[in-house]
Protein backbone atom coordinates (compact mmCIF):
# COMPACT_ATOMS: atom_id res chain seq x y z
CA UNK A 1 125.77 39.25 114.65
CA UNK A 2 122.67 40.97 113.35
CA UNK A 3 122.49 39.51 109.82
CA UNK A 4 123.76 35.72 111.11
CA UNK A 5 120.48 36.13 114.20
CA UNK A 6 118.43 37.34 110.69
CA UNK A 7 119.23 34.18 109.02
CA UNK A 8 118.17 32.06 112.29
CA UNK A 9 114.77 33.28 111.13
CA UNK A 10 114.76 30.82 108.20
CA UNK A 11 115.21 27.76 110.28
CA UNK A 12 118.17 26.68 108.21
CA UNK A 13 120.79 27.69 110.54
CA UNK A 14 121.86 24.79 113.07
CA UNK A 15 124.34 25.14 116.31
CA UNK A 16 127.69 23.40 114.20
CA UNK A 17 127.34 26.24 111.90
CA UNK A 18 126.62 29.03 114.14
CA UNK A 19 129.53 28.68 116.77
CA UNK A 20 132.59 28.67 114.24
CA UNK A 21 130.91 32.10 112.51
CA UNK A 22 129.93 33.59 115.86
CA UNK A 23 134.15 33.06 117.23
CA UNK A 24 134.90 34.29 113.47
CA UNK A 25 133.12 37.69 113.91
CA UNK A 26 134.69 38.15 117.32
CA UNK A 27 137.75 38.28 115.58
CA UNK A 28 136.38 40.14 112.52
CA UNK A 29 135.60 43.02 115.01
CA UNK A 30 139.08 43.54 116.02
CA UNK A 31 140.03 45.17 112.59
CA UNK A 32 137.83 48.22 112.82
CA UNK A 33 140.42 48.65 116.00
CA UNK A 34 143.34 47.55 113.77
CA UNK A 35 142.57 50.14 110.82
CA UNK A 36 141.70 52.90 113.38
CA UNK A 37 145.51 52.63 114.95
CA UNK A 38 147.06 52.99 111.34
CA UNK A 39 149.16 56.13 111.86
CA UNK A 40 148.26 56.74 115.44
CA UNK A 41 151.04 56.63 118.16
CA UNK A 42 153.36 53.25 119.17
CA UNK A 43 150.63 52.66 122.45
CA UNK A 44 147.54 52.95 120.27
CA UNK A 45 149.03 50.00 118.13
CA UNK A 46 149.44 48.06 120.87
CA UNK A 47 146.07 48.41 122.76
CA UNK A 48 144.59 47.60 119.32
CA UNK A 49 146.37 44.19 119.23
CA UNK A 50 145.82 43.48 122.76
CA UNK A 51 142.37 43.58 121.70
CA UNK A 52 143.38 41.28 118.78
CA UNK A 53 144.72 39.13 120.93
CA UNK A 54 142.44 38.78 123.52
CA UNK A 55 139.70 37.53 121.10
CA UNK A 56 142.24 35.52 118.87
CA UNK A 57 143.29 33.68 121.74
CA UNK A 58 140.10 33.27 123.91
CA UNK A 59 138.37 31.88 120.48
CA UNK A 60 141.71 29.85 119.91
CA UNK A 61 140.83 28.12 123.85
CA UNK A 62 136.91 28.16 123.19
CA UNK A 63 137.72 25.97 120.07
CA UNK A 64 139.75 23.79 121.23
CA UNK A 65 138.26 22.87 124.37
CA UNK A 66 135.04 22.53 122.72
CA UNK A 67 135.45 20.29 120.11
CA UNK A 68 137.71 17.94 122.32
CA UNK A 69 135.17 17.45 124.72
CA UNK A 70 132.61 17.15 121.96
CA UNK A 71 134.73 14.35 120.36
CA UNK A 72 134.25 12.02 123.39
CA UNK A 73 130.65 13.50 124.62
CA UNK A 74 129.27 14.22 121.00
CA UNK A 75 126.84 17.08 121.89
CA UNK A 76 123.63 16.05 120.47
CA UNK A 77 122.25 20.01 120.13
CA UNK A 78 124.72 20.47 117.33
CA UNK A 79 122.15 20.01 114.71
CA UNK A 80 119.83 21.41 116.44
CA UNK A 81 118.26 25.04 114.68
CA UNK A 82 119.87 27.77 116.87
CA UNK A 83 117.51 30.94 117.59
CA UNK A 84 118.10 34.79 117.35
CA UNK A 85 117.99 34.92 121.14
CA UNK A 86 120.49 32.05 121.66
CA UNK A 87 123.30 33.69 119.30
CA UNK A 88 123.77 36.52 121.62
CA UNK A 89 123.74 34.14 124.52
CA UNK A 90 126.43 32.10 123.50
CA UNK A 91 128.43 35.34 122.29
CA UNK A 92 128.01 37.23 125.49
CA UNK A 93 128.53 33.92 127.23
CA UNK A 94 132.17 33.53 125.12
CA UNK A 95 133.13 37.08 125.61
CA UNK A 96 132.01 36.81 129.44
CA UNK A 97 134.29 33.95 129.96
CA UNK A 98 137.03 34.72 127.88
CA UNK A 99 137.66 37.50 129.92
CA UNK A 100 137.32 35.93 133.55
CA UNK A 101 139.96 33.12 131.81
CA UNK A 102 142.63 35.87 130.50
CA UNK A 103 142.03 38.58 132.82
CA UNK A 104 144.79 37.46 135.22
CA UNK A 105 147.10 37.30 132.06
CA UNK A 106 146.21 41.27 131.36
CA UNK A 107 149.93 41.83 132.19
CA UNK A 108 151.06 39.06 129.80
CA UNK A 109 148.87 40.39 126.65
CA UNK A 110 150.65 44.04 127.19
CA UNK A 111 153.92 42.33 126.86
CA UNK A 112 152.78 40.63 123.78
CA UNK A 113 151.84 43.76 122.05
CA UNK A 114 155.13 45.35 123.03
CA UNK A 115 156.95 42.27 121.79
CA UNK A 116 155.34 42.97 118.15
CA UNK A 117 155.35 46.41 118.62
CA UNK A 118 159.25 47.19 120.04
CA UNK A 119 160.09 50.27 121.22
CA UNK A 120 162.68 52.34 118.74
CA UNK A 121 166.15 51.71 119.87
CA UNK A 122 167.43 54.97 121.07
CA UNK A 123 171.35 55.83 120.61
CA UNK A 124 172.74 56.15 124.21
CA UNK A 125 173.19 59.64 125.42
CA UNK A 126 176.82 59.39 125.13
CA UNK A 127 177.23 58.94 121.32
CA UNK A 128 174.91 61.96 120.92
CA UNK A 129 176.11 65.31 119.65
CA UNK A 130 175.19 68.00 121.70
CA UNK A 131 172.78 69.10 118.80
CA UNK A 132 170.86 65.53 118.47
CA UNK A 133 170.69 65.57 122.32
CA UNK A 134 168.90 69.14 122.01
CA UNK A 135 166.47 67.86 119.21
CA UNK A 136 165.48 64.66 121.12
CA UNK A 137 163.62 67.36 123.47
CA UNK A 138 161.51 67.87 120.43
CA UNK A 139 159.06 64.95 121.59
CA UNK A 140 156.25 64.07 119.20
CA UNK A 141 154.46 62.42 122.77
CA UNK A 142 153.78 66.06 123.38
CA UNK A 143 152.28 67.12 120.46
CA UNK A 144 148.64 65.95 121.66
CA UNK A 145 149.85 69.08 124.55
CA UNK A 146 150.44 71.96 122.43
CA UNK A 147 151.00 74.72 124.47
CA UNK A 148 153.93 71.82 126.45
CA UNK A 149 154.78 71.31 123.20
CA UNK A 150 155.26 74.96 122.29
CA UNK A 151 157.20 75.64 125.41
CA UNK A 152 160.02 72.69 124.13
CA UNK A 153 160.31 74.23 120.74
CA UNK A 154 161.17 77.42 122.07
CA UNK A 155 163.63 75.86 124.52
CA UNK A 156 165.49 74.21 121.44
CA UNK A 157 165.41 77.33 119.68
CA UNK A 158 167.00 78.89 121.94
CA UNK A 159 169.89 76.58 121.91
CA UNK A 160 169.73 77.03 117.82
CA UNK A 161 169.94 80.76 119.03
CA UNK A 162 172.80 80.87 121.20
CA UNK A 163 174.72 78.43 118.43
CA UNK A 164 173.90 80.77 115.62
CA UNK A 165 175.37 83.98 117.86
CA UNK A 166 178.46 81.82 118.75
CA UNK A 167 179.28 81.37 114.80
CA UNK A 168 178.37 84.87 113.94
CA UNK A 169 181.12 86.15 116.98
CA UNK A 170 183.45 83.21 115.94
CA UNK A 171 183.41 84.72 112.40
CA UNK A 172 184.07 87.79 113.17
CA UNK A 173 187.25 87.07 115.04
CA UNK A 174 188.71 85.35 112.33
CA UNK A 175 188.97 88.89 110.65
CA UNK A 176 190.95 89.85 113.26
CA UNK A 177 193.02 86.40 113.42
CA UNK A 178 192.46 83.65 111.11
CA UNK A 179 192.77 80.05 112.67
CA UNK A 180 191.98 77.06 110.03
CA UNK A 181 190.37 74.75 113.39
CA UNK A 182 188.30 77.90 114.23
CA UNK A 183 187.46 77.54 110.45
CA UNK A 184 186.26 74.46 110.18
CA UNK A 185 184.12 74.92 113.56
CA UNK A 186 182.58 77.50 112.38
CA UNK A 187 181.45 75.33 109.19
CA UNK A 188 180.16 72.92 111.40
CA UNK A 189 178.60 75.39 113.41
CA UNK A 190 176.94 76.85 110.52
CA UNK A 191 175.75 72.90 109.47
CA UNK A 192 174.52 72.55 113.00
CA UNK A 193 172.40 75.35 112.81
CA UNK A 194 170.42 74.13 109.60
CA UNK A 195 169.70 70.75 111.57
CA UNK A 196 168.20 72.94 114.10
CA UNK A 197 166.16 75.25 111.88
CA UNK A 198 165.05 71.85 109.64
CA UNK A 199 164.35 69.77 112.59
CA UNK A 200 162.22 72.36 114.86
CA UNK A 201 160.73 73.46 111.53
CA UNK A 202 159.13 70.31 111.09
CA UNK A 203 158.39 70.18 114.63
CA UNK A 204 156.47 73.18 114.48
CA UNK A 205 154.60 72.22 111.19
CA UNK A 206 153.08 69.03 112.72
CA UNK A 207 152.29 70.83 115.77
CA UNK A 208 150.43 73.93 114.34
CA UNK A 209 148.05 71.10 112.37
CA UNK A 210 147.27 70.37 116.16
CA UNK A 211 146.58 73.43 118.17
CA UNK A 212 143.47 75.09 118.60
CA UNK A 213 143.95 77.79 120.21
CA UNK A 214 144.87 81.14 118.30
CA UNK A 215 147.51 82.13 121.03
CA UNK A 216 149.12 79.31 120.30
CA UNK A 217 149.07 79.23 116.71
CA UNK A 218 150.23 82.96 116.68
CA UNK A 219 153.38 81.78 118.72
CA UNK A 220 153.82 78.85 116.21
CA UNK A 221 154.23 81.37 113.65
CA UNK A 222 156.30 84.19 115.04
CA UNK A 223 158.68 81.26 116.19
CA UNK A 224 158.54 79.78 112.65
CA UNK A 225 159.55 83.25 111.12
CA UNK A 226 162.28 83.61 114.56
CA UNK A 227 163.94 80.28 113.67
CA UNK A 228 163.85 81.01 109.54
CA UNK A 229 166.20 84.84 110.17
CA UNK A 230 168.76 82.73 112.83
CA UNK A 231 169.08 79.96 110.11
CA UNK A 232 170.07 83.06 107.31
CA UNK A 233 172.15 84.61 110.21
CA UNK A 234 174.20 81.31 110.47
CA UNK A 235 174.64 81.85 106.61
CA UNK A 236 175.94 85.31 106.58
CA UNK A 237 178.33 84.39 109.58
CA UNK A 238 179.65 81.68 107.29
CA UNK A 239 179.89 84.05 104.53
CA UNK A 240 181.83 86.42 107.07
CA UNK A 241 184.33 82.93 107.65
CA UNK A 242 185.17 82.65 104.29
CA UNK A 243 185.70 86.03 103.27
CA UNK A 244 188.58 85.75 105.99
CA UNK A 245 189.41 82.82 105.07
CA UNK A 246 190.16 84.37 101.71
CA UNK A 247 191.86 87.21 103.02
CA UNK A 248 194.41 84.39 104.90
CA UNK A 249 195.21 82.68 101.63
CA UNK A 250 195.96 85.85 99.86
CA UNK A 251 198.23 87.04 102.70
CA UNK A 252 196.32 90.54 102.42
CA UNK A 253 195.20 92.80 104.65
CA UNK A 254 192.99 96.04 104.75
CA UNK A 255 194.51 99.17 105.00
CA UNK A 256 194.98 100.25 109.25
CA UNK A 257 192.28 102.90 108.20
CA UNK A 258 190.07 99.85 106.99
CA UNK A 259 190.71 98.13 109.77
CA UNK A 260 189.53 100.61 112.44
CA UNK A 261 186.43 101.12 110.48
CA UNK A 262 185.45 97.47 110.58
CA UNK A 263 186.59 96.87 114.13
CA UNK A 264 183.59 99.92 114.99
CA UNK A 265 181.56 98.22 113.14
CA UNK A 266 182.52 95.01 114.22
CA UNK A 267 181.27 95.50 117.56
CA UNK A 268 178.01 97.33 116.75
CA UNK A 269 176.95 93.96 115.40
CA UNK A 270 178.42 92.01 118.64
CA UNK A 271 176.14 94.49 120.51
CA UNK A 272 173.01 93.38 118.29
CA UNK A 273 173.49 90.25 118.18
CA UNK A 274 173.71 89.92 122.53
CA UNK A 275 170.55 92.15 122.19
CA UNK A 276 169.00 89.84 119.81
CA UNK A 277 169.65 87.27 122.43
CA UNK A 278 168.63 88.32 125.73
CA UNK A 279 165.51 89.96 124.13
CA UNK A 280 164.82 86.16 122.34
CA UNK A 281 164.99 84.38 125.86
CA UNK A 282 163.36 86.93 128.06
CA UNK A 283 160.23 88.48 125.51
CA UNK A 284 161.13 92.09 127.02
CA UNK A 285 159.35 94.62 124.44
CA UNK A 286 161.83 97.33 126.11
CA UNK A 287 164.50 95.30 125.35
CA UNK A 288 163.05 94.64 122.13
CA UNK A 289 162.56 98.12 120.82
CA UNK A 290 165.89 99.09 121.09
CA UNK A 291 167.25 96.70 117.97
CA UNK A 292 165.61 98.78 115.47
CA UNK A 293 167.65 102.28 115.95
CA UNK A 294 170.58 100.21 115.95
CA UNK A 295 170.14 98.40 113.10
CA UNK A 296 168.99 101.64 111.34
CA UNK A 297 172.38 102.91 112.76
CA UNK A 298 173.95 100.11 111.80
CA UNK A 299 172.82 100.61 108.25
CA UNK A 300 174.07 103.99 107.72
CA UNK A 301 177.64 102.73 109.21
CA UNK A 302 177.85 100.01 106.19
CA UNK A 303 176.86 102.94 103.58
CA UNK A 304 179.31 105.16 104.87
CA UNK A 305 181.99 102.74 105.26
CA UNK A 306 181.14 101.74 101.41
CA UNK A 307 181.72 105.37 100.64
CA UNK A 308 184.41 105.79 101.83
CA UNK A 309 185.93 102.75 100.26
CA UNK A 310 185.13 104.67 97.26
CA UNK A 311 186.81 107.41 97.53
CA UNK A 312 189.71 105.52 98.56
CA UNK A 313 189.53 103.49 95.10
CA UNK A 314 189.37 106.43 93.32
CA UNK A 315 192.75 107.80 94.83
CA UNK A 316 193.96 104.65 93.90
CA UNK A 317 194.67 103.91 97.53
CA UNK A 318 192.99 100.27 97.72
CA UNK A 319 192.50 97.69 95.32
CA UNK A 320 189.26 96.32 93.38
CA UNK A 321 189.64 92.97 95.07
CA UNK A 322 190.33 93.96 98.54
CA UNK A 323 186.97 96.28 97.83
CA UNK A 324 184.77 93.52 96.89
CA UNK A 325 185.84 91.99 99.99
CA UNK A 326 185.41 94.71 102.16
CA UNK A 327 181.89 95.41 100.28
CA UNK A 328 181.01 91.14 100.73
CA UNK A 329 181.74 91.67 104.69
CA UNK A 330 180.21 95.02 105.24
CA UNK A 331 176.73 93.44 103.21
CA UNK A 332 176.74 90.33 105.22
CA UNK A 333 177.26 92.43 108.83
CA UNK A 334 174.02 94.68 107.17
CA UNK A 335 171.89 91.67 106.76
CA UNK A 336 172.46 90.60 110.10
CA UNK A 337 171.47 93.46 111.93
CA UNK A 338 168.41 93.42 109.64
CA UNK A 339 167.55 89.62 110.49
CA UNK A 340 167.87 91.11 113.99
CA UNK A 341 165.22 93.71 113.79
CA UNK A 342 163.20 90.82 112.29
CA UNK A 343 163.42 89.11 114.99
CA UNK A 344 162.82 92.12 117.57
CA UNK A 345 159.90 92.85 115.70
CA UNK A 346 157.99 89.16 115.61
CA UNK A 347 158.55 88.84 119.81
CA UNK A 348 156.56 92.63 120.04
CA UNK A 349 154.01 90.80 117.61
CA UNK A 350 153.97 88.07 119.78
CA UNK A 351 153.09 90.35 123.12
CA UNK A 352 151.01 92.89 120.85
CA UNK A 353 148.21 90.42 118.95
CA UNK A 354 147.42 93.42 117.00
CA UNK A 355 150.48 93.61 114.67
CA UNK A 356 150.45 92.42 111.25
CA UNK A 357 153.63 90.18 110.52
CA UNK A 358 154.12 92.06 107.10
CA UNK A 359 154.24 95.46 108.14
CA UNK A 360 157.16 97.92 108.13
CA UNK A 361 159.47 97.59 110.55
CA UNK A 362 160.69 100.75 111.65
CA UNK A 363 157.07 101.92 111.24
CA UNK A 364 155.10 99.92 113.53
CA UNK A 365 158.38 100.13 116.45
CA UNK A 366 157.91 103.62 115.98
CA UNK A 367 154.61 103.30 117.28
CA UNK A 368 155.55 101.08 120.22
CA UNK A 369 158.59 103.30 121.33
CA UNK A 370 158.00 107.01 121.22
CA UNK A 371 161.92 107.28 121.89
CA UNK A 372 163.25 105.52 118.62
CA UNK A 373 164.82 108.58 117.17
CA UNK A 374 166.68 108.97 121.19
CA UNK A 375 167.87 105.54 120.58
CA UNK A 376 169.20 106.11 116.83
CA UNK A 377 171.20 109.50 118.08
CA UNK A 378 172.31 107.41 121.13
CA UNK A 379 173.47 104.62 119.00
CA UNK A 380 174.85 107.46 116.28
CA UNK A 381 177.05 108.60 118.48
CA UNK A 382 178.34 105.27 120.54
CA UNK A 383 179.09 103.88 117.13
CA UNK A 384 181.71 106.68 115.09
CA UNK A 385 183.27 105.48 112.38
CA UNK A 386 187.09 107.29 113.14
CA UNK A 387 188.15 110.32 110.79
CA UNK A 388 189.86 109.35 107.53
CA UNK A 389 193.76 110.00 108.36
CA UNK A 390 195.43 112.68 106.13
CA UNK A 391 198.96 110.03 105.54
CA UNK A 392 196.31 107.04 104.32
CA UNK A 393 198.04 103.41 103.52
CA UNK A 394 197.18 101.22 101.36
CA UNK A 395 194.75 98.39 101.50
C-alpha cells in the first residue's frame, strides 16, 4: 500500500488502476499468514485460511458488485488521478465492509477451513490394541504444556513398565514349564515393548526441544535413560524365552541340583523386578535404595552359580551344552538386575538434582543410604543358593 500511495505522487495513477491492485494486495497479505502456519498445528492452518478466505471472498463480492453496477452507471471518477490519502480510504473502507458483510458468516468460514483442512481419521477405540490405545495418550496438543506433557509420558511408561515386568515373569516360568502360546506371547510382548520405548522416545525428543524449564528437562532425561534399560529388559526376558524354548525342543533338563539353584535365583530377580516397579510408579528414594544391595547380591549369586557349574563340568557331571545354557540364563537374569539398579539410580537423580547421571552406581547409593552393606547381608542371607548334594545327578 505504501509503494502503490508513492506512485500516486506522480499523477499517473488513475482510480481503474488503483482498485483491482488495492483488492490484489489484500489478498497478497494473506500469505505472510499462509507461510507462517507451514508446520504449525492442524488449527493454525485453518485460522490462516480463514483469513485467506475472508479477503478472497470479500474482494471476490467487492468486484463483482462493483463493476456490475459500474456497467449500467459508468462511474465517471474512474479516470480520475487517485491520491495517497484516498488509497487508504478505499482500503479501510473495503476491509471495514467486508467484515460487517461476512461477519455473520464467521461460523461458515471455520467450517470452510475445516473442510480443506479435515481432521485425521482416527481408528475407533475398538480395533485398537491395548498398546496403540496407551500411545494415543501421547498427545502432541500437549506438547506446547510440557510439564502436562511430561506427566502423560510417564503415565505410558509406566504401562511400557508393567508390560516389560509381565514378559520378564512370563519368561521365567517357561523354565519351569514350557507352553508354545505362552511363547509366542511373550514374543509379542517383547515387540510391544519396543513400540513403547520407540514411540515415547520420540515423544520425549520433540518435547525436550520445547521445555524451558531445567526441572523439566532433567525429568525428560532420567525418563529417557528409564524407558532405554526397560526396552533391554524386554530383550533379556526374550532371551530368557528362548533359552527355554531350547531346552523344550531338546527334551533336556538341568540336573535337580541345577534346578534348585535357579529357582533361588529365580525369585531374587521376581523380587527386583516388583521393586523396580513400585519404586518406578511411586519415586520413593527408600524404596529406591534398596535395589542396589540386591542387585550386588544378585551378582555374586550368578558368579557362584557359574562356579559351581564348573566344577560340576569338570566331574563330568553336566554337559557343555546344557552349561552354555545355564551360563546364557544366569547372564541374562545378571543384566536385569543391573538394568534395575539403573533404573533405581536415575529416580534418586531425579529427587537429588545434584547427581551426575554417569557416576558409579553403588558409589553414589552408598552415599544416599548409610545402610547399604545391612541391605546386602539382609539380601545375602534371604537369597542361599542350597548346598551342593553329596549323590549329584546329572544335568
Amino acid at each position: 500500500m505504501g509503494i502503490l500511495q508513492a506512485l500516486c505522487a506522480t499523477g499517473s495513477i488513475t482510480y481503474r488502476t488503483a482498485l483491482p491492485i488495492i483488492m490484489g494486495q489484500n489478498i497478497g497479505t494473506c500469505v505472510t499468514a499462509l507461510l507462517s502456519s507451514v508446520g504449525a498445528s492442524r488449527n493454525a492452518k485453518r485460522a490462516a485460511l480463514v483469513h485467506f478466505y475472508f479477503n478472497l471472498i470479500g474482494t471476490v463480492l467487492f468486484m463483482a458488485v462493483f463493476y456490475s453496477v459500474n456497467s449500467f452507471v459508468n462511474f465517471a471518477f474512474l479516470d480520475d488521478v487517485v491520491g495517497a490519502a484516498n488509497i487508504a480510504v478505499i482500503h479501510s473502507a473495503f476491509n471495514i465492509a467486508a467484515t460487517i458483510v461476512l461477519l455473520p458468516f464467521a461460523d461458515w468460514l471455520g467450517k470452510l477451513a475445516c473442510l480443506t483442512i479435515p481432521d485425521e481419521k482416527e481408528v475407533p477405540d475398538e480395533n485398537l490394541t491395548p498398546v496403540e490405545k496407551n500411545i494415543r495418550a501421547l498427545d502432541r496438543r500437549f506438547l506446547d504444556m510440557p510439564g502436562y506433557a511430561l506427566v502423560r509420558a510417564k503415565s505410558v511408561s509406566m504401562q511400557m513398565a508393567i508390560t516389560t515386568c509381565d514378559t520378564m515373569i512370563l519368561a521365567m516360568e517357561q523354565l519351569r514349564e514350557y507352553d508354545e502360546n505362552t511363547a509366542e506371547g511373550i514374543e509379542q510382548m517383547e515387540r510391544d515393548v519396543y513400540t513403547y520405548e520407540d514411540e515415547i522416545g520420540k515423544y520425549l525428543y520433540q518435547l525436550a526441544a520445547r521445555t524451558t524449564s531445567p526441572g523439566e528437562g532433567h525429568g525428560i532425561t532420567v525418563l529417557q535413560h528409564c524407558i532405554y534399560d526397560f526396552e533391554r529388559v524386554a530383550e533379556h526376558a526374550g532371551n530368557v524365552g528362548r533359552s527355554a524354548k531350547l531346552l523344550y525342543e531338546k527334551k533336556t533338563d538341568f540336573s535337580a541340583q541345577a534346578i534348585e539353584e535357579l529357582r533361588v535365583y529365580t525369585h531374587a530377580i521376581q523380587e527386583i523386578m516388583d521393586q523396580t516397579l513400585r519404586v518406578f510408579s511411586n519415586e520413593n528414594i527408600s524404596d529406591a535404595v534398596r535395589i542396589a544391595p540386591l542387585e550386588e547380591v544378585i551378582r555374586q549369586m550368578g558368579n557362584e552359580m557359574n562356579d559351581r557349574h564348573l566344577k560340576r563340568l569338570h566331574r563330568g557331571e553336566c554337559t557343555i551344552e546344557l552349561g552354555l545354557v545355564l551360563a546364557e540364563i544366569t547372564n541374562n537374569y545378571e543384566r536385569v538386575a543391573n538394568h534395575c539398579a539403573n533404573i533405581a539410580l536415575y529416580l534418586i537423580q531425579m529427587k537429588e538434582e545434584n547427581f551426575n547421571i554417569h557416576s558409579e552406581d553403588e558409589e553414589r547409593l552408598r552415599e544416599v543410604d548409610e545402610n547399604f552393606q545391612k541391605l546386602k547381608r539382609f539380601y545375602a542371607q534371604k537369597y542361599v543358593l542350597p548346598q551342593e548334594k553329596e549323590m549329584r545327578q546329572s544335568e
